[in-house]
Protein backbone atom coordinates (compact mmCIF):
# COMPACT_ATOMS: atom_id res chain seq x y z
CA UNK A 1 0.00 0.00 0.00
CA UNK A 2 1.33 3.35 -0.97
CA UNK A 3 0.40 6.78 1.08
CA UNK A 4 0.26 9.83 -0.58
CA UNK A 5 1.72 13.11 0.91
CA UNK A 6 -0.10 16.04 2.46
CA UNK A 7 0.62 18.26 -1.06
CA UNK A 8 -0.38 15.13 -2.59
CA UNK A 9 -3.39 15.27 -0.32
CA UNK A 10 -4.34 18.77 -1.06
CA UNK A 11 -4.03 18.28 -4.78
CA UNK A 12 -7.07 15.53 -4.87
CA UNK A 13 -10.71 16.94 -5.75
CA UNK A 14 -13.40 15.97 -2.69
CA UNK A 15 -14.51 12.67 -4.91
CA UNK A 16 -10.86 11.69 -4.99
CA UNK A 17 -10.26 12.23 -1.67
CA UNK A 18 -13.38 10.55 -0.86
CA UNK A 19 -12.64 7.44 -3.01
CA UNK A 20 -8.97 7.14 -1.32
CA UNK A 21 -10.92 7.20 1.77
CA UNK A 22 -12.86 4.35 0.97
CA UNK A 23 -10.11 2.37 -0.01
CA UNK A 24 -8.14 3.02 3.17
CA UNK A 25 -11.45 1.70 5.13
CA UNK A 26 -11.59 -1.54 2.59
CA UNK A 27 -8.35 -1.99 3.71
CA UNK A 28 -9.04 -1.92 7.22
CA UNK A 29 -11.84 -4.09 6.74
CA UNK A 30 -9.64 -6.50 4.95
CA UNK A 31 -7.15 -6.76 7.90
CA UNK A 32 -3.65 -8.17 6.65
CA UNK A 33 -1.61 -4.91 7.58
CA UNK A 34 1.26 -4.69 9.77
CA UNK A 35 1.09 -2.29 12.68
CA UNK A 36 3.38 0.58 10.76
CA UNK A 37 0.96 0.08 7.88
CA UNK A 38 -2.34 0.43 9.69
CA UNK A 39 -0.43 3.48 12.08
CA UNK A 40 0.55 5.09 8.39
CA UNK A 41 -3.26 4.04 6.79
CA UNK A 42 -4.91 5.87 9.80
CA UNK A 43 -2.73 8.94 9.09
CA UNK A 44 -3.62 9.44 5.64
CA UNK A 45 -7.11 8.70 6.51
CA UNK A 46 -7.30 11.23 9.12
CA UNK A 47 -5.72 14.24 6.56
CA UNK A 48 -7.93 13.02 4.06
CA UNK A 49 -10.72 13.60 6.39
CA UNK A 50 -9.14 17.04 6.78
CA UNK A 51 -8.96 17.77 3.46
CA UNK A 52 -12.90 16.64 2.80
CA UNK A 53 -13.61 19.08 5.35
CA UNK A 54 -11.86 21.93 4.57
CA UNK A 55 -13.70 21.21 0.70
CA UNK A 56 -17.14 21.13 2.48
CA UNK A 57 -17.01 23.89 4.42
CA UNK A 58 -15.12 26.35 1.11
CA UNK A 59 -18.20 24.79 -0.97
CA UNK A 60 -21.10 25.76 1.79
CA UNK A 61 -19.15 29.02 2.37
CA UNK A 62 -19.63 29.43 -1.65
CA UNK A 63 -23.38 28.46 -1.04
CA UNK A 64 -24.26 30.65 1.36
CA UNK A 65 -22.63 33.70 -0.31
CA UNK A 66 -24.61 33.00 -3.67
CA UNK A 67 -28.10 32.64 -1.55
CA UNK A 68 -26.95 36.12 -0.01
CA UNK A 69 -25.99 37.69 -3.22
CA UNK A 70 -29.28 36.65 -4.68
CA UNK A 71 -31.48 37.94 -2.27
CA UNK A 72 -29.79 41.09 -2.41
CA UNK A 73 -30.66 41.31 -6.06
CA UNK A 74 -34.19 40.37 -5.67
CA UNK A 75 -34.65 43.50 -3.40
CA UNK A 76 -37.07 45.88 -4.76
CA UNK A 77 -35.43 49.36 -5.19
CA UNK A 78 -37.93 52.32 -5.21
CA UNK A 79 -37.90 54.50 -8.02
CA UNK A 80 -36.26 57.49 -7.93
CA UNK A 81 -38.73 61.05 -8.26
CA UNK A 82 -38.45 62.23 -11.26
């Protein structure tokens, strides 16, 4: 099993991440790993967990500023005297 690097790590999109995380857990699952190699598994796993997050919250921060920006728009401005 190889482990990828924290630049590595921060390269991957979420689904990548995601799928790397679900072969770590297979893995797990599958048992035949020496100590060092489940102690290095759980370390990717847990900054690929970080990474996810980090994704998540960027993507609802994107969200919630696009609902904002929208309802600013659909405000009704008076019109002006004329």
């Amino acid at each position: 099993m190889t482990f990828l690097s924290v630049e590595k790590i921060a390269a991957l999109s979420f689904e990548e991440a995601m799928k790397k995380l679900e072969d770590i857990v297979r893995t797990f699952e599958s048992g035949g790993l020496t100590l060092q190699q489940s102690v290095s598994a759980y370390e990717e796993g847990m900054q690929l967990r970080k990474h996810c997050d980090t994704l998540l919250k960027t993507a609802k921060l994107r969200m919630e500023e696009v609902q904002r920006n929208a309802q600013e728009t659909d405000v009704v401005m008076p019109l002006s005297a004329s």
